[in-house]
N, C-alpha and C. Protein backbone atom coordinates (compact mmCIF):
# COMPACT_ATOMS: atom_id res chain seq x y z
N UNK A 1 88.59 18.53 168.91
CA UNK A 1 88.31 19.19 167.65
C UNK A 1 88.93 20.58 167.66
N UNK A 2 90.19 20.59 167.31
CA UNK A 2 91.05 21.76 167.61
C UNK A 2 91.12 22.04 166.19
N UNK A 3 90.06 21.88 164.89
CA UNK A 3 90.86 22.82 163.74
C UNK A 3 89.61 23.31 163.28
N UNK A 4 88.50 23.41 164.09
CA UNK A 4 87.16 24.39 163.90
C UNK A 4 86.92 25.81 165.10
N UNK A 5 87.21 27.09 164.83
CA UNK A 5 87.12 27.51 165.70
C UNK A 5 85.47 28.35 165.81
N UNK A 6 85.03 28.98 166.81
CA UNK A 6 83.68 29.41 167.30
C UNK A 6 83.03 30.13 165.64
N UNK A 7 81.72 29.81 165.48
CA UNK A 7 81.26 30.69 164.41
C UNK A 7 80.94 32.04 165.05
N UNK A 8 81.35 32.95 164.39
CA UNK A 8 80.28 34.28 164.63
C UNK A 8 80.38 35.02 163.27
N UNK A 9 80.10 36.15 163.37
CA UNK A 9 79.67 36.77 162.22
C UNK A 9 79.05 38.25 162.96
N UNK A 10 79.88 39.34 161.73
CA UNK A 10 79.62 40.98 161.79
C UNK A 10 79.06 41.06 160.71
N UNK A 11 77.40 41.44 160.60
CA UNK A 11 76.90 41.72 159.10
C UNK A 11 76.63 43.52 159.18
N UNK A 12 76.91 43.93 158.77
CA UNK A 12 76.45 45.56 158.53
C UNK A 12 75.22 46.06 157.62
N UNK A 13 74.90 45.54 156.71
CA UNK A 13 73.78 45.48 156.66
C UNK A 13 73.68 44.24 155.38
N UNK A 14 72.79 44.44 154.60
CA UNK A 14 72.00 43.10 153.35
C UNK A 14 71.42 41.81 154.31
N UNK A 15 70.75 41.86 155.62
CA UNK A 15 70.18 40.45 156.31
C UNK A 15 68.70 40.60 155.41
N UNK A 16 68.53 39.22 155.01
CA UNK A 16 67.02 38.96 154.92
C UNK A 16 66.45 37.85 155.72
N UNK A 17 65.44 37.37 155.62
CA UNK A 17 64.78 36.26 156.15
C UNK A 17 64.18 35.40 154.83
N UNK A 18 64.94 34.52 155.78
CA UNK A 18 64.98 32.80 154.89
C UNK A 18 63.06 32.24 155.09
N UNK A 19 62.30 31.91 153.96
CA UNK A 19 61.27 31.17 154.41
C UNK A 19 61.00 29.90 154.77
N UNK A 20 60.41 29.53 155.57
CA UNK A 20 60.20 28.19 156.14
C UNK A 20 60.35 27.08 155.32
N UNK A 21 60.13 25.83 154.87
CA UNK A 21 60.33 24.76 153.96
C UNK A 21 59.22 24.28 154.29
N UNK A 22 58.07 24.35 153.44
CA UNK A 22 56.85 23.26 153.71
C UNK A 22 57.33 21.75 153.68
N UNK A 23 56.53 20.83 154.06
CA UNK A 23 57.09 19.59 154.32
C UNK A 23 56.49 19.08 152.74
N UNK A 24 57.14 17.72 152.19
CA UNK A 24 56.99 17.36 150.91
C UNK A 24 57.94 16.36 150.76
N UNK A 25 56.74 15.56 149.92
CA UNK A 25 57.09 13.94 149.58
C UNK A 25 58.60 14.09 149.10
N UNK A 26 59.73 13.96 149.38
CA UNK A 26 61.49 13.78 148.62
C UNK A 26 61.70 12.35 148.39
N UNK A 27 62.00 12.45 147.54
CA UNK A 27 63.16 10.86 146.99
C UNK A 27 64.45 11.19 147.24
N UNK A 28 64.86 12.64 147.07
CA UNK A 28 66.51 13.19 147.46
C UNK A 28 66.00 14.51 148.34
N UNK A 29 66.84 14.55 149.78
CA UNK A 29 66.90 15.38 150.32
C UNK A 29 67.20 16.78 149.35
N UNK A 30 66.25 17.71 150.15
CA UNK A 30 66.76 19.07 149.58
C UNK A 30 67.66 19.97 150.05
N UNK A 31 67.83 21.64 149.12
CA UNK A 31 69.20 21.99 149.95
C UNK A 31 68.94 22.73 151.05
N UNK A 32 69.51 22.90 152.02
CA UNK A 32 68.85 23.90 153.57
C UNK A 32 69.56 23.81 154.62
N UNK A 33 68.74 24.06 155.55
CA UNK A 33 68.80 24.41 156.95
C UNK A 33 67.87 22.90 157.69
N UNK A 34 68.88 22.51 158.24
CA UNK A 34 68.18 20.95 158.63
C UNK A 34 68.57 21.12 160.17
N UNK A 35 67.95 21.85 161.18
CA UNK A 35 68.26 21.98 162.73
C UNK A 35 70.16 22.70 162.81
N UNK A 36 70.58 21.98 163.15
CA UNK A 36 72.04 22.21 163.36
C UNK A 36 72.69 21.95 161.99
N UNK A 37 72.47 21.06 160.99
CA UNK A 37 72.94 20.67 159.56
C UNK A 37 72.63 21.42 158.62
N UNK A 38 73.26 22.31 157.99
CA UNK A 38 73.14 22.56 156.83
C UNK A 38 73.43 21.68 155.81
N UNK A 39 72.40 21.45 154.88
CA UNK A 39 72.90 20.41 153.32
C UNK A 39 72.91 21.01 151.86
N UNK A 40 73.44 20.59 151.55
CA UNK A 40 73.49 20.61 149.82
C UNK A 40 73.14 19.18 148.73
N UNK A 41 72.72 19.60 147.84
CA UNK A 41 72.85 18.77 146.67
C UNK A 41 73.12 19.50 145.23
N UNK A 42 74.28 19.19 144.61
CA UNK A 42 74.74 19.60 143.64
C UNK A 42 73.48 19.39 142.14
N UNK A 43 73.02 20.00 141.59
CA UNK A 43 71.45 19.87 141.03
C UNK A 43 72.28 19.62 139.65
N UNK A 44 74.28 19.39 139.12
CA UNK A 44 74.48 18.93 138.02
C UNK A 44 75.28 17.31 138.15
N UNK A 45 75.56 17.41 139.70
CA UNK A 45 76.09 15.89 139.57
C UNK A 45 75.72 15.00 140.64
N UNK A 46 74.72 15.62 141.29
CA UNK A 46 73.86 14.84 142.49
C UNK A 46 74.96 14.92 144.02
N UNK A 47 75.93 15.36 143.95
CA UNK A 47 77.02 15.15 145.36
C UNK A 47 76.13 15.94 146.17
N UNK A 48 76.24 15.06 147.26
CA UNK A 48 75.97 15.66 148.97
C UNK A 48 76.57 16.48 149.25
N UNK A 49 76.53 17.69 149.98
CA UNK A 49 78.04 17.94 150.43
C UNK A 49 76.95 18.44 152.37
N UNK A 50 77.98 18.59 153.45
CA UNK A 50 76.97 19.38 154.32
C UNK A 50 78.06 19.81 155.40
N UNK A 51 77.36 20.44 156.96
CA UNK A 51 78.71 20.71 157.81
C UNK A 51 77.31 20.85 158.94
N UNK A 52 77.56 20.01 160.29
CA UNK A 52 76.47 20.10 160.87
C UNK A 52 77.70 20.60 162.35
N UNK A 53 77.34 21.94 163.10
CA UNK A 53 77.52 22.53 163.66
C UNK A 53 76.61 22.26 165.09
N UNK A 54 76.39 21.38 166.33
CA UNK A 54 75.44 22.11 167.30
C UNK A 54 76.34 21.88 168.57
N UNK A 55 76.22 23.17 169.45
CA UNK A 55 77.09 23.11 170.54
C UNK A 55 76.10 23.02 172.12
N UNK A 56 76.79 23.09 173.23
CA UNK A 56 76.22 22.96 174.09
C UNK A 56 76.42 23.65 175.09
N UNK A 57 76.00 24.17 175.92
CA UNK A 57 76.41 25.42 176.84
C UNK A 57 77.27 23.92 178.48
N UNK A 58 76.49 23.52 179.10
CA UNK A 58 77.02 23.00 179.76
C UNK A 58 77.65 23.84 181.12
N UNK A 59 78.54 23.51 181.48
CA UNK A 59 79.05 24.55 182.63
C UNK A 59 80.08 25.63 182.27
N UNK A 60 79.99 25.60 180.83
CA UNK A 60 80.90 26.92 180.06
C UNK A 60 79.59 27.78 179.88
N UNK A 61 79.90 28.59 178.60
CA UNK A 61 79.29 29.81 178.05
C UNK A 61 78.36 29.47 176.82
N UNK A 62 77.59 30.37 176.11
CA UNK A 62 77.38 30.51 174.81
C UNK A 62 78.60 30.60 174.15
N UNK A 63 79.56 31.70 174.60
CA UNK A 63 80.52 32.07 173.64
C UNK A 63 82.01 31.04 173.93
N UNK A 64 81.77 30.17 174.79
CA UNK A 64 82.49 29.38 174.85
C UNK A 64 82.26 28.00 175.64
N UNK A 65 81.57 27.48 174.65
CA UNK A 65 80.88 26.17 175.10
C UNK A 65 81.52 24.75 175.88
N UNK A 66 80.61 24.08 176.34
CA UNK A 66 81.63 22.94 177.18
C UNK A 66 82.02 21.73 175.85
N UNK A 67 80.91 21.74 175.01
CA UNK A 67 80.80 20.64 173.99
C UNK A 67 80.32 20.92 172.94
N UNK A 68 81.18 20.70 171.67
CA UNK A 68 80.83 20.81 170.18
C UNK A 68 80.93 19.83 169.27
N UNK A 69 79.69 19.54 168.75
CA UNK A 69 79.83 18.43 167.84
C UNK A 69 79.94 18.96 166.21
N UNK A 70 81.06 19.36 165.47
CA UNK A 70 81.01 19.50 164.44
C UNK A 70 82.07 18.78 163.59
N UNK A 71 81.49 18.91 162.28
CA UNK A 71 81.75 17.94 160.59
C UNK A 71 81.45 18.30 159.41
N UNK A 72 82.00 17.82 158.49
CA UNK A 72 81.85 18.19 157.29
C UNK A 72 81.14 16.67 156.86
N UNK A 73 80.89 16.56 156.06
CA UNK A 73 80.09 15.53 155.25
C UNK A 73 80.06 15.61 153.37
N UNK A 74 80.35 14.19 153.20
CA UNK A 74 80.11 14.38 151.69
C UNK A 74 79.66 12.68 151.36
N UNK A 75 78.87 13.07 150.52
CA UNK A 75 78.23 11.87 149.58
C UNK A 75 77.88 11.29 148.03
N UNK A 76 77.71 10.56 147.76
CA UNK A 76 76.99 10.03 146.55
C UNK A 76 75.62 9.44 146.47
N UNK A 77 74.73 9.19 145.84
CA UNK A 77 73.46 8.55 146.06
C UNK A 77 73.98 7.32 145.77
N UNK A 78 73.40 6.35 146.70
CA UNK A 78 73.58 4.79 146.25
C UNK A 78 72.05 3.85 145.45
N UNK A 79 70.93 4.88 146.28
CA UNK A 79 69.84 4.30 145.92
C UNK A 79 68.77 5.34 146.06
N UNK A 80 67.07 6.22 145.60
CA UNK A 80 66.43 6.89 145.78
C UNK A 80 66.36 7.39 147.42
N UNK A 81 66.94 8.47 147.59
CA UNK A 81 66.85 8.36 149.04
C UNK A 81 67.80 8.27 149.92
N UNK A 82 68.57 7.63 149.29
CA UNK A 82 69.90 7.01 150.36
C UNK A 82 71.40 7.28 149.49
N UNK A 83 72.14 7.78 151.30
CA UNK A 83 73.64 8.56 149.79
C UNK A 83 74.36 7.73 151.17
N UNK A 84 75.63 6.82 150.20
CA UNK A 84 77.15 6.62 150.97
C UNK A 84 77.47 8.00 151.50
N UNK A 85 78.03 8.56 152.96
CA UNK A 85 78.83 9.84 153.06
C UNK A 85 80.02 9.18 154.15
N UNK A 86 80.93 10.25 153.77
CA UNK A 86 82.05 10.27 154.74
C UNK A 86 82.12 11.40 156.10
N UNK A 87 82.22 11.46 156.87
CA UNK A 87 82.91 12.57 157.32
C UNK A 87 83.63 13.19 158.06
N UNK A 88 84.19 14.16 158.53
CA UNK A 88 85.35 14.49 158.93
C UNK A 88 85.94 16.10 159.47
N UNK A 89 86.48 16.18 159.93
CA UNK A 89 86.08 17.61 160.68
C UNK A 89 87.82 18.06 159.72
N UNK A 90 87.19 19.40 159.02
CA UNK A 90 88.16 20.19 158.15
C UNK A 90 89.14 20.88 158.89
N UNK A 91 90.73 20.09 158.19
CA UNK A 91 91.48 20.80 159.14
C UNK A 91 92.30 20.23 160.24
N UNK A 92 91.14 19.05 160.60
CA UNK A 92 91.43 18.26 161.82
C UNK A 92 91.27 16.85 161.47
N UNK A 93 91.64 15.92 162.43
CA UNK A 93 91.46 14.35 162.13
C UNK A 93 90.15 13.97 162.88
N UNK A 94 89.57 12.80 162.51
CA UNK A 94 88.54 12.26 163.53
C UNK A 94 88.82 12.07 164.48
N UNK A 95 89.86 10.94 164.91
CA UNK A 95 90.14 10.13 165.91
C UNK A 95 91.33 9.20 165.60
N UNK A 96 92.59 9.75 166.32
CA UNK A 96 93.84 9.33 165.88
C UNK A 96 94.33 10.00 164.70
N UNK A 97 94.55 8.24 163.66
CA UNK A 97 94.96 7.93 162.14
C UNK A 97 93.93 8.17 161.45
N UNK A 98 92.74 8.05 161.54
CA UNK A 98 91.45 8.18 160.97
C UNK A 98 91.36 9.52 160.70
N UNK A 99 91.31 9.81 159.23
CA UNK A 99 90.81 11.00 158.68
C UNK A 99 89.34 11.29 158.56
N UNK A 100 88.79 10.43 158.37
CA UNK A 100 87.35 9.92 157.79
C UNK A 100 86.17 9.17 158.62
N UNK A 101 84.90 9.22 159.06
CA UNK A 101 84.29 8.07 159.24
C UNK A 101 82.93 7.82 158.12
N UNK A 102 82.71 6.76 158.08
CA UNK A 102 82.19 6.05 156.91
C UNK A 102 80.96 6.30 157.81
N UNK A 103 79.60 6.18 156.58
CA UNK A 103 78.80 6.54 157.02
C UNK A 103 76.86 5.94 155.81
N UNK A 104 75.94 6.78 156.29
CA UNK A 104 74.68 6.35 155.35
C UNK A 104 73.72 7.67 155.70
N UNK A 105 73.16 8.30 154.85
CA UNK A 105 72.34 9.87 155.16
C UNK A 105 71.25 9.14 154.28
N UNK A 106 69.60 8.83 154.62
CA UNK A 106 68.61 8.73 153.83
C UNK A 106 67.76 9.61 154.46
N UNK A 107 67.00 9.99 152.74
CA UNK A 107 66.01 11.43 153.50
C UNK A 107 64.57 10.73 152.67
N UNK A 108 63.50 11.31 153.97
CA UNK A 108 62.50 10.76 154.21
C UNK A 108 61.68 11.87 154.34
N UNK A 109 60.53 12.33 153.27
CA UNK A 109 60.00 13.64 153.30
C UNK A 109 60.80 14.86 153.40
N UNK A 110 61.04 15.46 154.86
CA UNK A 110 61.62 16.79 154.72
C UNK A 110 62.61 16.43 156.10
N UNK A 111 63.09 15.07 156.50
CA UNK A 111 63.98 14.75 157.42
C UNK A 111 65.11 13.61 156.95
N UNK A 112 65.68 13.90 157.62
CA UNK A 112 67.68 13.42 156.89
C UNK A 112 67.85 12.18 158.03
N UNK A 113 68.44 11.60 158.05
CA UNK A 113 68.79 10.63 159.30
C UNK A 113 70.61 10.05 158.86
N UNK A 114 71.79 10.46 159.54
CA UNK A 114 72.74 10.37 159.67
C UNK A 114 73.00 8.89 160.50
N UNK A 115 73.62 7.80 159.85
CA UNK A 115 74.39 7.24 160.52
C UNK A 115 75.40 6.84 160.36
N UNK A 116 76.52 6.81 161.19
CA UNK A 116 77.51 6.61 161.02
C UNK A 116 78.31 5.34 161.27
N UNK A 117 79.71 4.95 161.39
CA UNK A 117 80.42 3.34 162.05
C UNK A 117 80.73 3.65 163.20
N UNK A 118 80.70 4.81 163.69
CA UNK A 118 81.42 5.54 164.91
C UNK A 118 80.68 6.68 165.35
N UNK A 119 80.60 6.97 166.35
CA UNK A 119 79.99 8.27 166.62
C UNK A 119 81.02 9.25 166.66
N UNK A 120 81.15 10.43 165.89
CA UNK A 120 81.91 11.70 165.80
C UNK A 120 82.09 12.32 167.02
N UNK A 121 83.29 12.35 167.45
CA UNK A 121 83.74 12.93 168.61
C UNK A 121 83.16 14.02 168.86
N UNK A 122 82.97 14.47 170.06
CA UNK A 122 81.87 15.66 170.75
C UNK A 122 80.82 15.43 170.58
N UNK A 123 80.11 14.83 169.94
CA UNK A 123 78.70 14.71 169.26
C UNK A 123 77.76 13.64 170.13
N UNK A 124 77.94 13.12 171.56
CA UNK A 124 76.97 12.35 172.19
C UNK A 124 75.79 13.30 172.76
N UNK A 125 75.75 14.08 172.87
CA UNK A 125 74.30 14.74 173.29
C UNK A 125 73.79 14.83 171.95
N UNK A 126 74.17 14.48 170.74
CA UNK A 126 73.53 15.01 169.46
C UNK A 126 72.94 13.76 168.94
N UNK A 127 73.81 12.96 169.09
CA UNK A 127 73.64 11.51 168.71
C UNK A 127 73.42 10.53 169.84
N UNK A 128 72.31 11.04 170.04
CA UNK A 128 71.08 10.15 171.52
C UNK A 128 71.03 8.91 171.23
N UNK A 129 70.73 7.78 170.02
CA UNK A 129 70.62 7.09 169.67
C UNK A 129 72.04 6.28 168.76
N UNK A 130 72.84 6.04 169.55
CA UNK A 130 73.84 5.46 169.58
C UNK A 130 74.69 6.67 168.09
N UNK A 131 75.34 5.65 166.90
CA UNK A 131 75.66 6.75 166.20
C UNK A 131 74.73 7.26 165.13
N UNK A 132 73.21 7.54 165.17
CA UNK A 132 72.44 8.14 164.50
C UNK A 132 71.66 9.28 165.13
N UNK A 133 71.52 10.23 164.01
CA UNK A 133 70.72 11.61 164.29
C UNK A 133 70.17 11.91 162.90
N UNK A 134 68.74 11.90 163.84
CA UNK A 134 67.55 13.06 163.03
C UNK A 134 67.80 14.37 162.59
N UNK A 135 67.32 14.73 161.27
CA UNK A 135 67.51 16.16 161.35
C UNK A 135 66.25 16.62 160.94
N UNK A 136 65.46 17.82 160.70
CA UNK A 136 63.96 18.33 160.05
C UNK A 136 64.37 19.13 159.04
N UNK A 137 63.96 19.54 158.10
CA UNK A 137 64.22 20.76 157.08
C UNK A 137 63.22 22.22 157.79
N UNK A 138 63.80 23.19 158.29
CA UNK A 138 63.62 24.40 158.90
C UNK A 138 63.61 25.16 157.72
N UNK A 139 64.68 25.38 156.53
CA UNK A 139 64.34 26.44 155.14
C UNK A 139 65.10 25.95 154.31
N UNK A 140 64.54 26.05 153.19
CA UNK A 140 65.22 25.68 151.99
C UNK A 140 66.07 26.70 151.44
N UNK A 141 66.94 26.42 150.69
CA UNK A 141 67.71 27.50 149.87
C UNK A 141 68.08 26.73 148.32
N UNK A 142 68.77 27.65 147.14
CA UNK A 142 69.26 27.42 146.56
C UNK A 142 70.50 27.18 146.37
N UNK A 143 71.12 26.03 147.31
CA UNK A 143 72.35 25.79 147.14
C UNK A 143 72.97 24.54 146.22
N UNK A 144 74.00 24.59 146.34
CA UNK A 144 74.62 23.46 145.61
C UNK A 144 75.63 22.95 145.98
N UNK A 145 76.11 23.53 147.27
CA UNK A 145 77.17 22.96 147.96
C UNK A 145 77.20 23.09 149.34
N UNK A 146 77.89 22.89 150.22
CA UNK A 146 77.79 24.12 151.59
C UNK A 146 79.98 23.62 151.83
N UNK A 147 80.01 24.78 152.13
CA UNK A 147 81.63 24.90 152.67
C UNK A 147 82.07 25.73 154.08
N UNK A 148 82.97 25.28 154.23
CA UNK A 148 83.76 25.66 155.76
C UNK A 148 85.00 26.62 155.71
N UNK A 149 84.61 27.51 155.96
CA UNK A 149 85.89 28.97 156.26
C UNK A 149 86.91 28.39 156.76
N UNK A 150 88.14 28.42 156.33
CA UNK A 150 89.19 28.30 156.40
C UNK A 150 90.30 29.47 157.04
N UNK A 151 90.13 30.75 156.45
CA UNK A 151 90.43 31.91 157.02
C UNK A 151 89.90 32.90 158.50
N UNK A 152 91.08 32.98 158.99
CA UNK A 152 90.71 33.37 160.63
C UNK A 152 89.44 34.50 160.29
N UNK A 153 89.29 35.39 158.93
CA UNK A 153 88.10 36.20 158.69
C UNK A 153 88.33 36.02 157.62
N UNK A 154 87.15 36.01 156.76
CA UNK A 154 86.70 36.36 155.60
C UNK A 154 85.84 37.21 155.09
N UNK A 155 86.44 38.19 154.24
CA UNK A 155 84.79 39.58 153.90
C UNK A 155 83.93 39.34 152.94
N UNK A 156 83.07 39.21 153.11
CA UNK A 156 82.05 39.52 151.80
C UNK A 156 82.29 40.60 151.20
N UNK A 157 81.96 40.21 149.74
CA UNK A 157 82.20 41.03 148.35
C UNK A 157 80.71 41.08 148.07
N UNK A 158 80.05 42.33 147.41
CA UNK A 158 79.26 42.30 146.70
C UNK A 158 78.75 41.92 145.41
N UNK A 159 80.27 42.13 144.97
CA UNK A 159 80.07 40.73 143.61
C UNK A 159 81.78 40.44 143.39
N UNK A 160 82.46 39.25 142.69
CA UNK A 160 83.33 38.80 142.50
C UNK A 160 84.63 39.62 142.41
N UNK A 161 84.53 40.58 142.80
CA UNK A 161 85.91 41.60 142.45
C UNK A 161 86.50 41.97 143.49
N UNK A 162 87.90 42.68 143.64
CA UNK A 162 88.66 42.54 144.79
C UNK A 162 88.00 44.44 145.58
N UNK A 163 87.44 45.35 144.41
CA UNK A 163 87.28 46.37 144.49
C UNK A 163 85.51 46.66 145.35
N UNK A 164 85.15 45.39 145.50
CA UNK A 164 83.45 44.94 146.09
C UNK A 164 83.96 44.63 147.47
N UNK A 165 84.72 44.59 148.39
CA UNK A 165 84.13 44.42 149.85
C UNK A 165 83.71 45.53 150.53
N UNK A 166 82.54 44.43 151.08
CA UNK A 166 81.96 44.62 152.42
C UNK A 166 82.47 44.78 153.54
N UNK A 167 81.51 45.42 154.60
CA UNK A 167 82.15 45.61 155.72
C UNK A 167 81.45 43.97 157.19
N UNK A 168 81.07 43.33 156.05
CA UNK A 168 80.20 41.94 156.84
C UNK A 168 81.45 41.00 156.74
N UNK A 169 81.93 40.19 157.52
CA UNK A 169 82.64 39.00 157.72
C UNK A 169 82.21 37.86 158.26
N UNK A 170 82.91 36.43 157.76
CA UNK A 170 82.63 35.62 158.32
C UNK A 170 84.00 34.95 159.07
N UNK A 171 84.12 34.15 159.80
CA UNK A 171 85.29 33.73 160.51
C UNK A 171 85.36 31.45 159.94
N UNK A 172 86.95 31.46 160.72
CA UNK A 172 87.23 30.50 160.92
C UNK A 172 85.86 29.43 161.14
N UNK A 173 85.69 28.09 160.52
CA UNK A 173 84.80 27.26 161.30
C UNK A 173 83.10 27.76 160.88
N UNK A 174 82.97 28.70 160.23
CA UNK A 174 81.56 28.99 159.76
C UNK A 174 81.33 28.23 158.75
N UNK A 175 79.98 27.96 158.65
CA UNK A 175 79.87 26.81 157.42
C UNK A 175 78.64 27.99 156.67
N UNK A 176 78.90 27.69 154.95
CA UNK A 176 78.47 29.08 154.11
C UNK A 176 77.83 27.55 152.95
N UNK A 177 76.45 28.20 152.49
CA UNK A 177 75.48 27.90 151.33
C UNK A 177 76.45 28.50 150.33
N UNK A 178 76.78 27.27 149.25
CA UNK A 178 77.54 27.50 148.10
C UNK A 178 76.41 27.91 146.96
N UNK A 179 75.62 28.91 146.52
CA UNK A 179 74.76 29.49 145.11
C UNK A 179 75.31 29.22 144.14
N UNK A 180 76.61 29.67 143.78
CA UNK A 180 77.37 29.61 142.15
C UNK A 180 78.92 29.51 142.57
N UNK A 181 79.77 29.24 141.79
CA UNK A 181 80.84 29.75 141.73
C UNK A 181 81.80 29.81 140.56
N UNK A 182 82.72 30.90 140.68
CA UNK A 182 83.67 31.03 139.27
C UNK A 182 85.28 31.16 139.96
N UNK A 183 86.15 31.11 139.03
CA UNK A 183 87.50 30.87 139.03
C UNK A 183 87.36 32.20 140.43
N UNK A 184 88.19 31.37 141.62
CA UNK A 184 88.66 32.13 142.55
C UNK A 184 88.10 32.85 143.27
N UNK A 185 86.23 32.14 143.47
CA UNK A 185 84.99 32.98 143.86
C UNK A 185 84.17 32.33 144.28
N UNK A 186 83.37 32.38 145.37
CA UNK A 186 82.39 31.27 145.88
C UNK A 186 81.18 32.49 145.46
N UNK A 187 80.21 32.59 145.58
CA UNK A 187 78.76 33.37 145.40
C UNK A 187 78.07 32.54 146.72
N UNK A 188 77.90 32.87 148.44
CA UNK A 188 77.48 32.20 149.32
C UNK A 188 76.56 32.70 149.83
N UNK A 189 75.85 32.03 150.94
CA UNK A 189 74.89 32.57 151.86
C UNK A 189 75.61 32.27 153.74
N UNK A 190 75.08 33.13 154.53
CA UNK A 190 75.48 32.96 155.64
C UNK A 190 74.16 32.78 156.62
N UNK A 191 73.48 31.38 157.31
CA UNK A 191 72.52 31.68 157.80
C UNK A 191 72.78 31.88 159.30
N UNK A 192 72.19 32.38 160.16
CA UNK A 192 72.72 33.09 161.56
C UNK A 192 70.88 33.01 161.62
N UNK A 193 70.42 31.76 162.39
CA UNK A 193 69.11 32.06 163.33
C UNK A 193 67.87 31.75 161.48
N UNK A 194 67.45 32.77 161.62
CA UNK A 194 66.72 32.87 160.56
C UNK A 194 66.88 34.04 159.72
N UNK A 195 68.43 34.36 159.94
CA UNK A 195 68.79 35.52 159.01
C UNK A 195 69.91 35.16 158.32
N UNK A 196 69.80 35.53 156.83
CA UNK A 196 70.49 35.18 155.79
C UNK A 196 71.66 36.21 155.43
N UNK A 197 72.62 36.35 155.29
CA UNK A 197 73.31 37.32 154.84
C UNK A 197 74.32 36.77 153.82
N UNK A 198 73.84 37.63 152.20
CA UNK A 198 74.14 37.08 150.86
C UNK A 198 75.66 38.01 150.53
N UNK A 199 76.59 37.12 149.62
CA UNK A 199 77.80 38.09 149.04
C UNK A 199 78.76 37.45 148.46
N UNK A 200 80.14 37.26 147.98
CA UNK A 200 81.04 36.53 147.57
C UNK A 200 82.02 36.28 148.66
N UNK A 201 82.84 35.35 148.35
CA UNK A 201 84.35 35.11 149.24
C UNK A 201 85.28 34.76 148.23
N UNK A 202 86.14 35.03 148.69
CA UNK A 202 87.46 34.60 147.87
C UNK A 202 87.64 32.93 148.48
N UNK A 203 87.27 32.32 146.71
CA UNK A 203 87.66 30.47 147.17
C UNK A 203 89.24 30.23 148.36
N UNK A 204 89.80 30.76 148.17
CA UNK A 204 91.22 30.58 148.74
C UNK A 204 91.08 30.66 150.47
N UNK A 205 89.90 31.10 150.63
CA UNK A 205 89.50 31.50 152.38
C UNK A 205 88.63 30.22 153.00
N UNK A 206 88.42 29.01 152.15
CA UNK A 206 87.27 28.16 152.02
C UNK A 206 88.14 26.70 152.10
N UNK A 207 87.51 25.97 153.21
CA UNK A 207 88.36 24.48 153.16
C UNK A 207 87.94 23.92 151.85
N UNK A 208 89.11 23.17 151.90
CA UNK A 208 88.84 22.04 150.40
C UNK A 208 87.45 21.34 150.77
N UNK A 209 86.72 20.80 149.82
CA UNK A 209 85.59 20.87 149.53
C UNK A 209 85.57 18.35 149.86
N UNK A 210 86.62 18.45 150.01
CA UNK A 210 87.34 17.12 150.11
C UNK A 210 87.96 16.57 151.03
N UNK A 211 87.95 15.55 151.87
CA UNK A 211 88.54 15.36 153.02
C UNK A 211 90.15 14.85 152.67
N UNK A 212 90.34 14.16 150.88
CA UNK A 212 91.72 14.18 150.33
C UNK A 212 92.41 15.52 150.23
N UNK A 213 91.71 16.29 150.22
CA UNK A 213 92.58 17.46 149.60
C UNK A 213 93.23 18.13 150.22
């Protein structure tokens, strides 16, 4: 998985704290913080979208781990509960020719369950149970999408203009809560632990939202 590089993040200041997600009866997963997965659901056309990030220390580092299982994910609902998804690591291929692996996400109260035709490369300590993994809802947010940094850094803006940055960045391989967006502007969130850090990016710094694109 050579086209995701390490998340980190310089916030200078605007961190808040995200609140917990009480647990609750779902027919459609909600949007959040699901362990290592962040998800979305688009609240005007129902699309999945997500990017599940968890690494492993192993006989490397924190800051440079032995094993990383990360992906992007996208879906449709097929039935209350249950969405077709694809997914695919942005940037990079699965395995070989394979852009894509085919897949099934049904959510059950305030937990997601991923399975896939294949298990996603790096991802066997994640996916204990051949190619499926549990996830819990840890905090909800108001999202509607979630996306993957594309740009070796990206700054937060305080609001949509080129004359609004911040001195907070996000990097390559970070996956960001999509809130709103307008021509040439994401409106995101950055969660780090249980700290949130809110602002704009320039769309152009942001993988396609599509594993065609």
């Amino acid at each position: 998985m050579n086209g995701i590089g390490t998340a980190a993040l310089l916030v200078a200041t605007g961190l808040v704290f995200a609140a917990p997600y009480a647990a609750a009866e779902e027919r459609a997963p909600a949007s959040g913080v699901y362990d290592s997965l962040l998800l979305a659901v688009d609240p005007e056309d129902g699309t999945l979208t997500g990017f599940e990030h968890a690494d492993w220390v192993g006989n490397g580092s924190e800051s440079a781990p032995q094993f990383g299982c990360r992906f992007a994910l996208r879906g449709q609902q097929t039935a209350p509960g249950r969405y077709a998804i694809v997914a695919w690591v942005p940037g990079d291929r699965i395995a070989g020719d394979r852009t894509t692996i085919k897949g099934v996400l049904t959510a059950k109260n305030a937990t997601v369950t991923a399975t896939f035709d294949q298990q996603p490369d790096g991802c066997q300590y994640l996916f204990t149970d051949g190619a499926s993994v549990d996830h819990d809802l840890s905090a909800k947010h108001a999202w509607r999408a979630v996306r993957v940094v594309m740009a070796k850094r990206a700054y937060l803006y305080s609001k949509p203009s080129d004359d609004a940055r911040q001195k907070s960045f996000v990097v390559k391989g970070d996956s960001l809560g999509v809130l709103s967006e307008q021509p040439g502007w994401a409106e995101v969130e950055f969660v780090a632990d249980e700290r949130v850090a809110h602002g704009w990016v320039e769309a152009g710094a942001l993988f396609p939202d599509h594993p065609d694109k």
